[in-house]
Protein backbone atom coordinates (compact mmCIF):
# COMPACT_ATOMS: atom_id res chain seq x y z
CA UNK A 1 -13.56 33.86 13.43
CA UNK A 2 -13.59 33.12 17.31
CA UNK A 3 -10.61 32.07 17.91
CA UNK A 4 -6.82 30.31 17.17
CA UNK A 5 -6.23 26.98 18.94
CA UNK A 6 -2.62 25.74 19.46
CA UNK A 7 -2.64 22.09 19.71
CA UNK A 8 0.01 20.47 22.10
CA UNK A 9 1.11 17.88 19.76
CA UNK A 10 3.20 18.67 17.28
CA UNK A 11 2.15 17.83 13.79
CA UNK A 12 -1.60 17.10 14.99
CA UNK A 13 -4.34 19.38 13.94
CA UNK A 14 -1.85 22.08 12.44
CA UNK A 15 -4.21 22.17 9.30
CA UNK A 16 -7.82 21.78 10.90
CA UNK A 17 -10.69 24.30 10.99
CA UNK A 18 -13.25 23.82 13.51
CA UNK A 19 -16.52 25.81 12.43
CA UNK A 20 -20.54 25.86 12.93
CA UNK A 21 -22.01 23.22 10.50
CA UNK A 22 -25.19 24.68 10.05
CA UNK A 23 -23.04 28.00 9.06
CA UNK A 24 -21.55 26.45 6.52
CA UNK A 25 -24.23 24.34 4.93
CA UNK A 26 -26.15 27.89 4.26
CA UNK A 27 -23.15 29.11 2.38
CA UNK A 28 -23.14 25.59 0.26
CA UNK A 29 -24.88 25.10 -3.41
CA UNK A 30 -27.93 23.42 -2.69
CA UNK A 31 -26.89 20.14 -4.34
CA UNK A 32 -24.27 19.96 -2.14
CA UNK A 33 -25.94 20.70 1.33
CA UNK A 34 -27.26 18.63 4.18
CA UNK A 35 -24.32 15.96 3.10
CA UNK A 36 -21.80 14.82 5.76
CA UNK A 37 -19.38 12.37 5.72
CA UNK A 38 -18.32 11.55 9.57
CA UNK A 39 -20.63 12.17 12.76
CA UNK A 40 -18.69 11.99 16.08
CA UNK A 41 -20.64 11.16 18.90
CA UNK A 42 -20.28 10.98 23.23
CA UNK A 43 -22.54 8.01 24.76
CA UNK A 44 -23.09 7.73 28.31
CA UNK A 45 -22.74 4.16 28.77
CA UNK A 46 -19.23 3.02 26.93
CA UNK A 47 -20.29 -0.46 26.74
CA UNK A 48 -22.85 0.11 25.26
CA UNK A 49 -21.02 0.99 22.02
CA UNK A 50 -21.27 -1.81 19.63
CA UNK A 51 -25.07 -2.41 20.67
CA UNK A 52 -25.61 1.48 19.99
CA UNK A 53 -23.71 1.80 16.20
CA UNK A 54 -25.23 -1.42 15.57
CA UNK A 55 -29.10 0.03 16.52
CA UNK A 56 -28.05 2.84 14.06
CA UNK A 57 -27.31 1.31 11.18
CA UNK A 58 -30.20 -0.78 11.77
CA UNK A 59 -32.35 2.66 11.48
CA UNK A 60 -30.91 4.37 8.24
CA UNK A 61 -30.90 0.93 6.85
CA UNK A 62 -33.92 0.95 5.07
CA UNK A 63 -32.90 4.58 3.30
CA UNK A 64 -30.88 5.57 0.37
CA UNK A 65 -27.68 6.18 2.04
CA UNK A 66 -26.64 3.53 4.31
CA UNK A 67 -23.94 4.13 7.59
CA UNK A 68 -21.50 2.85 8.69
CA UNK A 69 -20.82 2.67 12.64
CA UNK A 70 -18.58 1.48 14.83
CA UNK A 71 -16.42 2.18 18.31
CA UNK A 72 -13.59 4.55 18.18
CA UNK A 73 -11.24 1.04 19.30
CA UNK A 74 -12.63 -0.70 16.33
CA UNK A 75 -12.05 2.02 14.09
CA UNK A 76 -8.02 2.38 15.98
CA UNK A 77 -7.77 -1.32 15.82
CA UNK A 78 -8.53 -1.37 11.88
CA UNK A 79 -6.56 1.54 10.98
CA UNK A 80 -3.68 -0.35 13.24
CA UNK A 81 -4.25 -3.48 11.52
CA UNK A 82 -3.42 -1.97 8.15
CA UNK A 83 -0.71 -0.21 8.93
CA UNK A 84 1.17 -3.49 10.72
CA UNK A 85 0.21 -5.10 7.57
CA UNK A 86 2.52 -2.52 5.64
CA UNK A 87 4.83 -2.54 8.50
CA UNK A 88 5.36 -6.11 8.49
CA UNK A 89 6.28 -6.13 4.43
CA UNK A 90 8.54 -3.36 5.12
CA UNK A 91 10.46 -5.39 7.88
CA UNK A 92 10.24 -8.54 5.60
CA UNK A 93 11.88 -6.62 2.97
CA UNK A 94 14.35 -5.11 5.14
CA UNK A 95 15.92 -8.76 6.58
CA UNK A 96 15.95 -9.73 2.52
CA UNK A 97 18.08 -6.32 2.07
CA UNK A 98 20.12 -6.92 4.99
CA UNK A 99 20.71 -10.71 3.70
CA UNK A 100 21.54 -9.78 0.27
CA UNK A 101 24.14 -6.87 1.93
CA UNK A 102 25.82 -9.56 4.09
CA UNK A 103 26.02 -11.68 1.20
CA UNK A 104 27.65 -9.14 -1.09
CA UNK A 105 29.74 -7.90 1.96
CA UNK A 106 31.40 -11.72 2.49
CA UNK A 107 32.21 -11.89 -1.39
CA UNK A 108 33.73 -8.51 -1.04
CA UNK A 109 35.69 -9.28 1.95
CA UNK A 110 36.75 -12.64 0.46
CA UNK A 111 37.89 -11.30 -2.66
CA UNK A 112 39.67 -8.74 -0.22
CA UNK A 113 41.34 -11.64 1.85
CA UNK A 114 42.71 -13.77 -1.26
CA UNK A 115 43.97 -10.41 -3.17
CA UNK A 116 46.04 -9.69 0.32
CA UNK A 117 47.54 -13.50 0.60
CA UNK A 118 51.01 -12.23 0.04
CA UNK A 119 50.61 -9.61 2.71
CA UNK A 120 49.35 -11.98 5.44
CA UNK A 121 52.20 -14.41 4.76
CA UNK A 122 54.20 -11.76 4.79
CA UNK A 123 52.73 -10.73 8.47
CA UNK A 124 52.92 -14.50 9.67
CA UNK A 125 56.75 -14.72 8.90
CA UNK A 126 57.59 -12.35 11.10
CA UNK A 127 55.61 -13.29 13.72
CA UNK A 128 51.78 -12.65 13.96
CA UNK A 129 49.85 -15.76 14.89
CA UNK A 130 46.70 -17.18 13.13
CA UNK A 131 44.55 -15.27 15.76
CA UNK A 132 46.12 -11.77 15.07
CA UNK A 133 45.43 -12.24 11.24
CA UNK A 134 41.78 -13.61 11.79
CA UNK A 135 41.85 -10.45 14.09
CA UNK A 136 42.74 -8.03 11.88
CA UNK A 137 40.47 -8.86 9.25
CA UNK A 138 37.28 -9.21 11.54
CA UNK A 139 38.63 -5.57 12.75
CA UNK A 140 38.49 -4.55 8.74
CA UNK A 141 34.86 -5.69 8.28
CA UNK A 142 33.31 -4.29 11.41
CA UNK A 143 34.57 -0.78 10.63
CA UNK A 144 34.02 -0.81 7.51
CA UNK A 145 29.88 -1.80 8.61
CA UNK A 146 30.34 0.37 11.13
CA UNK A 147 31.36 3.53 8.78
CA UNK A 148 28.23 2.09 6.41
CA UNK A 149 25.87 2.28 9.70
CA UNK A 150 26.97 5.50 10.00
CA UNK A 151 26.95 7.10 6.48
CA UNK A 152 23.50 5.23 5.78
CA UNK A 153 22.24 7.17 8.89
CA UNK A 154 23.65 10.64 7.89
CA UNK A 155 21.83 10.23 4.98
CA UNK A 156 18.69 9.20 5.70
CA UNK A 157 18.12 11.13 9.13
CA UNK A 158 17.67 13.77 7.27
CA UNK A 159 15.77 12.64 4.77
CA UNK A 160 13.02 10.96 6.94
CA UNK A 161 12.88 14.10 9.24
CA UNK A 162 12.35 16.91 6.21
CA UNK A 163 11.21 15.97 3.22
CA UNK A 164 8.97 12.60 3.67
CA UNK A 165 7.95 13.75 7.42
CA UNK A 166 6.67 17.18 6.13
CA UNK A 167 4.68 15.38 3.34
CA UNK A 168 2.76 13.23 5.40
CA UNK A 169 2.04 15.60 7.88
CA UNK A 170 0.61 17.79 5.11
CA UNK A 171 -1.28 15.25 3.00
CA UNK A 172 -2.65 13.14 5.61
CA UNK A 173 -1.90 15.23 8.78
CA UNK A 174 0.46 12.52 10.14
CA UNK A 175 2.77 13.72 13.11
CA UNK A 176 5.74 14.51 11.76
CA UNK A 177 8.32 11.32 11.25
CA UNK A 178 11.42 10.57 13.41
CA UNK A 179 14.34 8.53 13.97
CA UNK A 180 14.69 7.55 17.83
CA UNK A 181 17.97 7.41 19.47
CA UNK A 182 17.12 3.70 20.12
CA UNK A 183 16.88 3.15 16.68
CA UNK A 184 19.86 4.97 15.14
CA UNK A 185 22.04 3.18 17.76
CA UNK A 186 20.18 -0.15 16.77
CA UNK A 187 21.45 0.60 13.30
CA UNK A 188 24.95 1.25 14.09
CA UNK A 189 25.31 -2.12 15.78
CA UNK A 190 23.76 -4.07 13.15
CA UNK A 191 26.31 -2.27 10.75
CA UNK A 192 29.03 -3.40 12.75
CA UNK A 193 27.39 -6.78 13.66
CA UNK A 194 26.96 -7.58 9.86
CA UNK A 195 30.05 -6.63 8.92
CA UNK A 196 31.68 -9.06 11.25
CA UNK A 197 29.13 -11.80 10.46
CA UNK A 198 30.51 -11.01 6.38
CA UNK A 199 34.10 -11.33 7.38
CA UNK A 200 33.78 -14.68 10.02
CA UNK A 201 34.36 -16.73 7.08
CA UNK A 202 37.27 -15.13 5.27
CA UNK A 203 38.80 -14.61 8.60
CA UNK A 204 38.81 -18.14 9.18
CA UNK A 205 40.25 -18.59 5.80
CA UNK A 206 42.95 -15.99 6.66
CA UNK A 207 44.01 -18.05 9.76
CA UNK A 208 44.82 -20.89 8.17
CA UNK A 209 46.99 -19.86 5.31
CA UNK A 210 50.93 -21.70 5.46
CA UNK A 211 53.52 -18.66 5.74
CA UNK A 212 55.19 -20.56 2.22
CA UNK A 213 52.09 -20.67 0.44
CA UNK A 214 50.74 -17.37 1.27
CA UNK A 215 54.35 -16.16 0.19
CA UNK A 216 54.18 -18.45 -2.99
CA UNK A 217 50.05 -16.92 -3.73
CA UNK A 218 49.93 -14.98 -6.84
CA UNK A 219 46.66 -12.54 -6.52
């Protein structure tokens, strides 16, 4: 051994072993020597590139074992590509979760408004206007999203910074996953954001209840 590198990324070559090929194909079975899978190479003239991997292919056409070459962009640009392809199913299915959670969140908070008819009558005869009741439930729903915001990201900070960022780092020697301060305070306003979206409608409800008829409601 020659030596121990420290890399200055963290997560990024933690598990790599840099060591003399020809070494090692000596120390191989002979069916398995003189076999590589990736060659790495420095041209001189970077645009040059695609004429250059094409010119090689071109030569080990004709053998048994064919390559594959291309520039290290292309090869970024394709890995990118099929990652934003999985990125942009995960987003999809994220707006359909956050739909079907506003959805369930304005039942929920409509159910919540007609079981408490009594009690906003009862606030409206002695004196709170339609705005303070409308209010007062839009104040419900956006702490209660809020709370949500915040329990979802209690739960899941840690969960995406041990467990699934140390398996990808190990398995495919990803850097290690995190959650941004951007994005955790993205998520806390969306909580609160879709919880007031839920309630607009039962709030608007709430504000227009009669003081009898609330009084009269049987929940």
């Amino acid at each position: 051994m020659s030596g121990i590198y420290q890399s200055s990324r963290h997560g990024f070559a933690h598990h790599d072993v840099w060591l003399h090929w020809e070494y090692l194909n000596e120390g191989l079975p002979k069916a398995d020597r003189d076999r590589i899978d990736i060659v790495s190479a420095e041209i001189h003239e970077p645009n040059q590139g695609a004429s250059i991997a094409k010119a090689v292919d071109m030569h080990f056409d004709p053998t048994d074992v064919q390559t594959f070459s291309q520039e290290d962009q292309a090869m970024n640009a394709s890995l990118i590509g099929r990652f934003g392809a999985i990125l942009d199913a995960l987003d999809f299915m994220s707006v359909l979760v956050l739909g079907i959670v506003l959805l369930i969140v304005g039942n929920t908070m409509a159910m919540g408004v007609r079981e408490r008819t009594q009690e906003y009558g009862v606030l409206r005869a002695i004196g709170f206007g339609p705005v303070h009741v409308r209010l007062l439930v839009l104040v419900e729903a956006t702490v209660l999203g809020l709370a949500g915001a915040l329990l979802g990201l209690a739960l899941g900070y840690p969960l995406v910074e041990l467990p699934i960022s140390r398996a990808l780092e190990k398995s495919m020697s990803f850097a290690p996953l995190a959650v941004p301060l951007d994005a955790a305070l993205v998520a806390t306003c969306a909580g609160a954001l879709l919880g007031l979206g839920a309630a607009a409608l039962p709030a608007i409800q709430a504000g227009r209840l009669e003081v009898v008829e609330a009084l009269r409601h049987v929940g």
